[in-house]
Protein backbone atom coordinates (compact mmCIF):
# COMPACT_ATOMS: atom_id res chain seq x y z
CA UNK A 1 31.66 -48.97 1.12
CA UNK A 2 33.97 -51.29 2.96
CA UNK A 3 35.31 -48.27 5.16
CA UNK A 4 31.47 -47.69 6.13
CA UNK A 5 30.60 -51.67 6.80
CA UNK A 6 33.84 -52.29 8.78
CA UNK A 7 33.67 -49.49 10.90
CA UNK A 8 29.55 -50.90 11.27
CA UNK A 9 31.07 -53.79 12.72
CA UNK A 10 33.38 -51.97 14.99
CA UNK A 11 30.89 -49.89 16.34
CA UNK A 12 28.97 -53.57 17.47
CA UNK A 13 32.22 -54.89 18.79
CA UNK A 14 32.86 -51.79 21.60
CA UNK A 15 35.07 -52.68 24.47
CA UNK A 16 33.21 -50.34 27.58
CA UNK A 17 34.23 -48.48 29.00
CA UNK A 18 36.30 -46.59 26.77
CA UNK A 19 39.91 -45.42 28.12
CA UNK A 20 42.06 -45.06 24.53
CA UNK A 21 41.29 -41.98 23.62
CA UNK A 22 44.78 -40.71 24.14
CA UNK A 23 46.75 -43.08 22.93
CA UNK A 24 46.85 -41.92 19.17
CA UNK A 25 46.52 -38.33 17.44
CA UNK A 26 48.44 -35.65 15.11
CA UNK A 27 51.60 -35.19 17.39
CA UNK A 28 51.86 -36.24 21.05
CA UNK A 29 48.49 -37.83 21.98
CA UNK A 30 50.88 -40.77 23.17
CA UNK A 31 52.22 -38.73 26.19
CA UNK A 32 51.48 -39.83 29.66
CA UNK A 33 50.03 -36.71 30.68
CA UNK A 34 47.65 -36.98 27.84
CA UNK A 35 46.52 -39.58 28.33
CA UNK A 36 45.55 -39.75 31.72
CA UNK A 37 44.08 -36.49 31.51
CA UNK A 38 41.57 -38.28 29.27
CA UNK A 39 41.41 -41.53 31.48
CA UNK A 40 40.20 -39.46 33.90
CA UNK A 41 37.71 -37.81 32.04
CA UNK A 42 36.48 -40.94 30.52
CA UNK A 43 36.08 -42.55 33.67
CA UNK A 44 34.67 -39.63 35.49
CA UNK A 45 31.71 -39.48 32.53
CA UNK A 46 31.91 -43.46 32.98
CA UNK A 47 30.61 -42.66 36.94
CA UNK A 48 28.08 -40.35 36.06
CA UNK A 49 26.52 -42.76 33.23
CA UNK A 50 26.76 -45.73 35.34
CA UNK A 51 24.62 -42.96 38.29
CA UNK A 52 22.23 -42.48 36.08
CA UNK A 53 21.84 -46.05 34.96
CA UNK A 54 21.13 -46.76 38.39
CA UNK A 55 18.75 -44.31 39.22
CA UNK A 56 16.51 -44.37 36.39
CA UNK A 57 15.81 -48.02 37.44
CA UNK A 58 15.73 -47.70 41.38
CA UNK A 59 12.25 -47.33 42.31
CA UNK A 60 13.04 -45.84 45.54
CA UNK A 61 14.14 -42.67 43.81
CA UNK A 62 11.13 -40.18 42.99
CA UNK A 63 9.98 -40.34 39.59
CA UNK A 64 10.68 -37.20 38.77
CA UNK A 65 14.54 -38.03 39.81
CA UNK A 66 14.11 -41.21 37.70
CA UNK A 67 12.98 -39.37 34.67
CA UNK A 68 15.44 -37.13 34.67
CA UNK A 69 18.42 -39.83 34.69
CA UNK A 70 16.50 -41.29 31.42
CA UNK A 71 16.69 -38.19 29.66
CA UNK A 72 20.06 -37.85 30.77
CA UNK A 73 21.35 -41.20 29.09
CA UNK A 74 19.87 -39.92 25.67
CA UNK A 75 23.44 -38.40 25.33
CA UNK A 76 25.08 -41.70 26.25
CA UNK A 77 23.74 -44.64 24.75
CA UNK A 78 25.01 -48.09 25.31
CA UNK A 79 24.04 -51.37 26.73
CA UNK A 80 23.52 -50.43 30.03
CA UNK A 81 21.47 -47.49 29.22
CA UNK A 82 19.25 -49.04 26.74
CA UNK A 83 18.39 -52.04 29.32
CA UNK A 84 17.55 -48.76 31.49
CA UNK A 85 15.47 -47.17 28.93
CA UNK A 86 13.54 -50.68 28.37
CA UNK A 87 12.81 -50.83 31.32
CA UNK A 88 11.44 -47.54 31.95
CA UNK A 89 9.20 -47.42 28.92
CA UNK A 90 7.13 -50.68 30.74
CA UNK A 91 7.20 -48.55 34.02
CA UNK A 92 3.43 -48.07 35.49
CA UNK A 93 4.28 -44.15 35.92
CA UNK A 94 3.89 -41.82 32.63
CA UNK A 95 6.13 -39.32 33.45
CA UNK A 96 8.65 -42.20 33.51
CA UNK A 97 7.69 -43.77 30.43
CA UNK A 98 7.80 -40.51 28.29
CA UNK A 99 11.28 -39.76 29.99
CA UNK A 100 12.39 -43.22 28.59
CA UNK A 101 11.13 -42.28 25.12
CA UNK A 102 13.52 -39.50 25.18
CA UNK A 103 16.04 -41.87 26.38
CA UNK A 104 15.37 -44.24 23.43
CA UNK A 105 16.48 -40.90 20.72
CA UNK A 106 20.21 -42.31 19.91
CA UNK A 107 19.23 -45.85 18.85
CA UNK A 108 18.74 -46.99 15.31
CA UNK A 109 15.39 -47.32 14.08
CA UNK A 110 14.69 -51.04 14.19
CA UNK A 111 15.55 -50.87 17.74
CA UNK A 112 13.61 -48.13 18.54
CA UNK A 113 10.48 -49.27 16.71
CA UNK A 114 10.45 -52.59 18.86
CA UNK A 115 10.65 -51.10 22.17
CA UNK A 116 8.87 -47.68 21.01
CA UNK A 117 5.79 -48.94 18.88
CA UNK A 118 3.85 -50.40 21.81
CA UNK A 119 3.45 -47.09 23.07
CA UNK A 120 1.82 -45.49 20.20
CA UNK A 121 -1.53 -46.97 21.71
CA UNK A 122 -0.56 -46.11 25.31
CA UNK A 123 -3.42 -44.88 27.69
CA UNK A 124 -1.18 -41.58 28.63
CA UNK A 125 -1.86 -38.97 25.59
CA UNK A 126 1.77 -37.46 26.20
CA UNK A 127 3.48 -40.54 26.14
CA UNK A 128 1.84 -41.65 23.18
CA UNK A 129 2.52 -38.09 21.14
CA UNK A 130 6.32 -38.38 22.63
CA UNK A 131 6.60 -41.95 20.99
CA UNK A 132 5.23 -40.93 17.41
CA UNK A 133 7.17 -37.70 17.22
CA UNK A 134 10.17 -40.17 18.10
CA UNK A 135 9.34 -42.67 15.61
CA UNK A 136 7.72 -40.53 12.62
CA UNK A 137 10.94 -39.12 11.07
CA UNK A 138 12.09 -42.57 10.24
CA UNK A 139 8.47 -43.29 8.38
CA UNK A 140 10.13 -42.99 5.08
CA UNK A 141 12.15 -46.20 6.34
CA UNK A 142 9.13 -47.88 7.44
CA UNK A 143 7.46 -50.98 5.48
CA UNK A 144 3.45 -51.21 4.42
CA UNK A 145 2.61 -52.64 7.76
CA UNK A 146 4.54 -50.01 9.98
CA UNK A 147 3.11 -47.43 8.24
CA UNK A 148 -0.27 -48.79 8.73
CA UNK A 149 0.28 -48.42 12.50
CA UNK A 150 2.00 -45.15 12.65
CA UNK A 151 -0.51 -43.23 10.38
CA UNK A 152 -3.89 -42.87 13.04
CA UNK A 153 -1.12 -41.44 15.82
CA UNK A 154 0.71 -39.25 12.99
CA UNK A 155 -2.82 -38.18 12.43
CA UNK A 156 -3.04 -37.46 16.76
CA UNK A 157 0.12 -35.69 16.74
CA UNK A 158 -0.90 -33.55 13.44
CA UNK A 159 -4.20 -32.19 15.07
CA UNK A 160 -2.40 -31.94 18.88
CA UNK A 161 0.04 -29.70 17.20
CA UNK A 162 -2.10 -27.48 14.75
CA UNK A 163 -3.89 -26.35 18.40
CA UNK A 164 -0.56 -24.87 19.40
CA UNK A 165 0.80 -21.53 17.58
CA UNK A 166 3.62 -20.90 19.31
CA UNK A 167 6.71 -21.00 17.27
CA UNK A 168 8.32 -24.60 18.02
CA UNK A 169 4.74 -26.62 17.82
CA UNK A 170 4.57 -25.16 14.52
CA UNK A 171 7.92 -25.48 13.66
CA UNK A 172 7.65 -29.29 14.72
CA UNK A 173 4.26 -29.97 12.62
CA UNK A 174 6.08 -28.78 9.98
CA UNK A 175 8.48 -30.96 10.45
CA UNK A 176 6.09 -34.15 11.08
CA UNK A 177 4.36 -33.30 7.54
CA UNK A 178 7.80 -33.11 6.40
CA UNK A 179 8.34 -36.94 7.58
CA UNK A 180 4.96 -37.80 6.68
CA UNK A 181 5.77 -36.91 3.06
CA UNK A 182 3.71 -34.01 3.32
CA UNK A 183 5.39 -31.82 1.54
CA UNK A 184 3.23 -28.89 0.55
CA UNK A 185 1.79 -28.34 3.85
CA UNK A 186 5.49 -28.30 5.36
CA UNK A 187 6.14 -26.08 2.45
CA UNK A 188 3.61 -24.04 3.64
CA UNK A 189 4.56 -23.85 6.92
CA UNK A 190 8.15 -23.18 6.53
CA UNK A 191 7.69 -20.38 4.63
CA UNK A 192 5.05 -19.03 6.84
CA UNK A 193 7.98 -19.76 9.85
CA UNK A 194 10.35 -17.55 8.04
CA UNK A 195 8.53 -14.16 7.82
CA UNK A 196 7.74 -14.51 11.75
CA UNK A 197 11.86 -15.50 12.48
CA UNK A 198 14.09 -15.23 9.40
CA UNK A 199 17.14 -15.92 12.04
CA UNK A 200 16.06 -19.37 13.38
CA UNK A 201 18.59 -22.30 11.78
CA UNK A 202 16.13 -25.02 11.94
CA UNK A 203 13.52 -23.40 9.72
CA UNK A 204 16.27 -22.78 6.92
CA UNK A 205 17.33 -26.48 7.70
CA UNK A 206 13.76 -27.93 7.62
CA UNK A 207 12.97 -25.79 4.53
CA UNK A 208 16.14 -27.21 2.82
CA UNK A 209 15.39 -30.51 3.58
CA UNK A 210 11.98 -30.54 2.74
CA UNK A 211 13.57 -30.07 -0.86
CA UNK A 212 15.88 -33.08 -0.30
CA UNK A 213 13.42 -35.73 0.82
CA UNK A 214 11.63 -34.90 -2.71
CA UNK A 215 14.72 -35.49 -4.88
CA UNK A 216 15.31 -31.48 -5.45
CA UNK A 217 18.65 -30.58 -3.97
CA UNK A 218 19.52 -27.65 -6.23
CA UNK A 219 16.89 -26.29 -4.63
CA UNK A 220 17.82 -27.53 -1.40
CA UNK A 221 21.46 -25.46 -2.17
CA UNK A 222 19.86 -22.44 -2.82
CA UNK A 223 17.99 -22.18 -0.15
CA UNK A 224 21.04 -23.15 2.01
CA UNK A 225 23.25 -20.37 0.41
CA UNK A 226 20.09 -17.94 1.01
CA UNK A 227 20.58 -19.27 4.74
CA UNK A 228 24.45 -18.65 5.37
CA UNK A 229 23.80 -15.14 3.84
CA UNK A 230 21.57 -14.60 6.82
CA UNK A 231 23.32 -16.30 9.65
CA UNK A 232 27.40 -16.79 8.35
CA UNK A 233 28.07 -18.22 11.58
CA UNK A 234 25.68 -20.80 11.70
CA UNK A 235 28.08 -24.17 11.46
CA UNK A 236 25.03 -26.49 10.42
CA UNK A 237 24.06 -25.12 7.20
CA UNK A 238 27.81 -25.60 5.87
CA UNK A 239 27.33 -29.10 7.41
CA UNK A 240 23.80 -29.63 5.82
CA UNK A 241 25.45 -27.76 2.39
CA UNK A 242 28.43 -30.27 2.04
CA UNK A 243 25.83 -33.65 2.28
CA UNK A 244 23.49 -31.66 -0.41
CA UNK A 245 26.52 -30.95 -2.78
CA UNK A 246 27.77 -34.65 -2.61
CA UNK A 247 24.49 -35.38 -3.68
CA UNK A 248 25.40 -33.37 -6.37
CA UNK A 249 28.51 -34.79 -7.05
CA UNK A 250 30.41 -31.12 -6.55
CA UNK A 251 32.97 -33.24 -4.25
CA UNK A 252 35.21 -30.26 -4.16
CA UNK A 253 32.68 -27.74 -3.01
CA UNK A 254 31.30 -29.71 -0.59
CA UNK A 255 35.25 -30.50 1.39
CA UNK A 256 35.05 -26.26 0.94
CA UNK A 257 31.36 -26.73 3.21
CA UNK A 258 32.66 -28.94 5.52
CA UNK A 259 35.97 -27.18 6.24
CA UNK A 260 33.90 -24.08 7.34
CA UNK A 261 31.99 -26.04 9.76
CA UNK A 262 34.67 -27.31 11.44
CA UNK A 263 36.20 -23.60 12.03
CA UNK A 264 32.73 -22.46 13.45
CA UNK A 265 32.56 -25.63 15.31
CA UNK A 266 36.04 -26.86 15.97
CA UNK A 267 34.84 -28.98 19.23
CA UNK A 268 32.41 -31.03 16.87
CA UNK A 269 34.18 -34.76 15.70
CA UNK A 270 31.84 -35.56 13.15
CA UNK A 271 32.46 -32.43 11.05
CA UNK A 272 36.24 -33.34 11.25
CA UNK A 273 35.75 -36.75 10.26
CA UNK A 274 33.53 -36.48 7.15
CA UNK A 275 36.08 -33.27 6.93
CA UNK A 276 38.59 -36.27 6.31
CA UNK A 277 36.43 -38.09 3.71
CA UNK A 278 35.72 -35.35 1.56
CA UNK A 279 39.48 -34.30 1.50
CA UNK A 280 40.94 -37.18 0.53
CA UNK A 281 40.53 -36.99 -2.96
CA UNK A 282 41.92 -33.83 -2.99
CA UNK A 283 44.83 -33.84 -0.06
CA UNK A 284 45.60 -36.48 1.90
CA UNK A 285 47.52 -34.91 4.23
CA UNK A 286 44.54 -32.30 4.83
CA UNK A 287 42.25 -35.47 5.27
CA UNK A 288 44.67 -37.36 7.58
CA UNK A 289 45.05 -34.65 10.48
CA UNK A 290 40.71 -34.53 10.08
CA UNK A 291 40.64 -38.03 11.37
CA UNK A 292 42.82 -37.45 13.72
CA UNK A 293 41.33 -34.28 14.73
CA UNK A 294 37.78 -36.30 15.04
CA UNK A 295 39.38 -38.90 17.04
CA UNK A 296 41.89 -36.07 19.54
CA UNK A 297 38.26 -34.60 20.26
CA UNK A 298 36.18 -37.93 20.61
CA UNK A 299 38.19 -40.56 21.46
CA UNK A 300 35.80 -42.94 19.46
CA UNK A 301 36.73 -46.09 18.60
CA UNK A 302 34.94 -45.91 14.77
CA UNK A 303 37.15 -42.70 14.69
CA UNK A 304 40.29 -44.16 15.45
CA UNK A 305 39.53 -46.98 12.85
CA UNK A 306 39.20 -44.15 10.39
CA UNK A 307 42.79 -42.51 11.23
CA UNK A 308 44.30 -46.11 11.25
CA UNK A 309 42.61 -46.69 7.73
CA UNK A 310 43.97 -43.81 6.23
CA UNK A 311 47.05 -44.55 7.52
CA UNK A 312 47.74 -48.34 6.46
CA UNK A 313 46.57 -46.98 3.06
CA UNK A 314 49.40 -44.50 2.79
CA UNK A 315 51.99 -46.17 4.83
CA UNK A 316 52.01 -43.45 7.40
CA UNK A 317 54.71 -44.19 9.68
CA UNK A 318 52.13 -45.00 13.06
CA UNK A 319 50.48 -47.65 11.35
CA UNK A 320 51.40 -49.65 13.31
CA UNK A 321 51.12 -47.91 16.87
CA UNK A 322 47.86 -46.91 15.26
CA UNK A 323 47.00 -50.61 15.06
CA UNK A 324 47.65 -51.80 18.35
CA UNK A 325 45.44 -49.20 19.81
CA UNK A 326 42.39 -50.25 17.61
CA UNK A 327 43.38 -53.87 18.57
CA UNK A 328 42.59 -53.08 22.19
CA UNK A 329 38.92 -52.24 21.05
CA UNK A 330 38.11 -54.26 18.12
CA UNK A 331 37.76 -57.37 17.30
CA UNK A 332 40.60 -59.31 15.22
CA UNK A 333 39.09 -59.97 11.52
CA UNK A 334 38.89 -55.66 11.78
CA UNK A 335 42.47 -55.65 11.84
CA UNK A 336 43.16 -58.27 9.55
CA UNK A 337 40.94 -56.65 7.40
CA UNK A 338 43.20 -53.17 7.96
CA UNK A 339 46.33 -54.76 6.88
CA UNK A 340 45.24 -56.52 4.33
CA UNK A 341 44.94 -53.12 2.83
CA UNK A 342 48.99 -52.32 2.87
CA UNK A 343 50.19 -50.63 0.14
């Protein structure tokens, strides 16, 4: 719990833009080539973020160009692309508004439902069904008065989408009675999905956790072991398997889950890192070249606190290299708080 609220306050405490990625890692992240090899990919995706910032807000662009840049910075969220994506959500064009929904995706829900929930009662139907299907998979996190609002769009977006039978509209109503805590009807409609396209991930994933949002995750197993029978290669249902066995509290079965997503998707950091936290009861070493894996691959600063954590708890011998890195990104009551931890 204090890994997870530490690294929370790392995360708000970002020094941007990122150029660290290289200095730590399993064996000779610290070389100069290395390193600025990554610089320079860092600060070439740096340009291209900073482009798009721009364009989505210059009004002598066409809109279509300045839609597109808003979409765009839905993979790269940070303060300069959310005062973007403000901005373009008040913007008198709809086809720039819905674009800035999109851009809106990465941020956590309280932010999103400020700058998002105005728009549920916009005079453009597409913007309006963009913003709900943003906003309805967080309505289990939403209080009495929330709900209240977001119910007579859910109710929009339910009817827009049972006109539609092509595969993804139905796939996605499923999916909105799914967050709507309609559970029968997605039932219903999952099942249905499967005898049309047995083969398609996200209807064994939205099956599965249709099961999990109504407390049943032995079911929720099952029908993710019925899954990897039919696609073995398939790195998310190992993924979505390991969270459903720690819910069961089979620790050990779910670091086996996790482990085979990261061989189908070595490239993917997250799967390393919570690679790392379900290994460490079991081998530390194992769970100490995770993190560093996750952090060699992302360069993430949250990452790199994880790899420095796991080392000042084990007195790995770059502790304190590791340190001085994280120091150059985080604030200085993080630290403090890492070496306090010394064995």
């Amino acid at each position: 719990m204090k890994r997870t609220i530490a690294m929370a306050l790392l995360c708000s405490f970002l020094v941007s833009p990122l150029t660290l990625a290289a200095e730590m890692g399993r064996s000779e992240l610290t070389a100069e080539g290395a390193q600025t090899a990554q610089k320079n990919t860092q600060d070439a995706q740096a340009k291209r973020i900073q482009q798009w910032v721009m364009i989505a807000q210059d009004h002598r662009q066409n809109d279509e160009k300045r839609a597109d840049a808003l979409r765009q910075l839905a993979s790269y969220p940070n303060q300069n692309s959310l005062v973007a994506v403000a901005r373009g959500l008040q913007d008198e064009n709809p086809i720039v508004r819905e674009a800035a929904v999109v851009g809106a995706e990465p941020y956590q829900f309280d932010h999103r439902w400020r700058l998002l929930s105005p728009l549920l009662t916009d005079s453009e139907a597409n913007v309006r069904l963009t913003a709900t299907t943003n906003l309805i998979r967080n309505y289990g996190e939403m209080d009495v008065g929330q709900k209240a609002l977001m119910d007579p769009p859910s109710a929009e977006l339910t009817s827009y989408l049972k006109g539609k039978k092509d595969l993804p509209s139905q796939l996605l109503l499923a999916d909105v009675y799914r967050w709507h805590q309609e559970f029968d009807e997605a039932h219903e409609i999952y099942t249905a999905l499967q005898e049309v396209d047995n083969r398609n991930p996200q209807i064994w994933l939205g099956l599965a956790d249709n099961y999990r949002a109504q407390g049943d995750d032995l079911q929720a197993n099952i029908v993710l072991d019925q899954a990897q029978k039919i696609l073995p290669e398939e790195a998310n249902m190992f993924y979505s398997q390991a969270l459903t066995l720690v819910r069961l509290d089979e620790k050990k079965q779910a670091a086996e889950a996790i482990k085979k997503a990261t061989e189908l998707a070595p490239d993917n950091s997250y799967f390393w890192y919570l690679s790392g936290v379900l290994l460490e009861a079991f081998n530390v070493d194992d769970a100490t070249t995770s993190f560093e894996t996750a952090y060699e691959i992302s360069g993430a600063p949250e990452q790199l606190y994880a790899v420095c954590d796991i080392y000042v708890r084990y007195n790995h011998l770059k502790t304190d290299s590791c340190l001085e890195s994280l120091a150059k990104v985080a604030p200085e009551f993080v630290i403090d708080e890492l070496k306090s931890k010394r064995g």
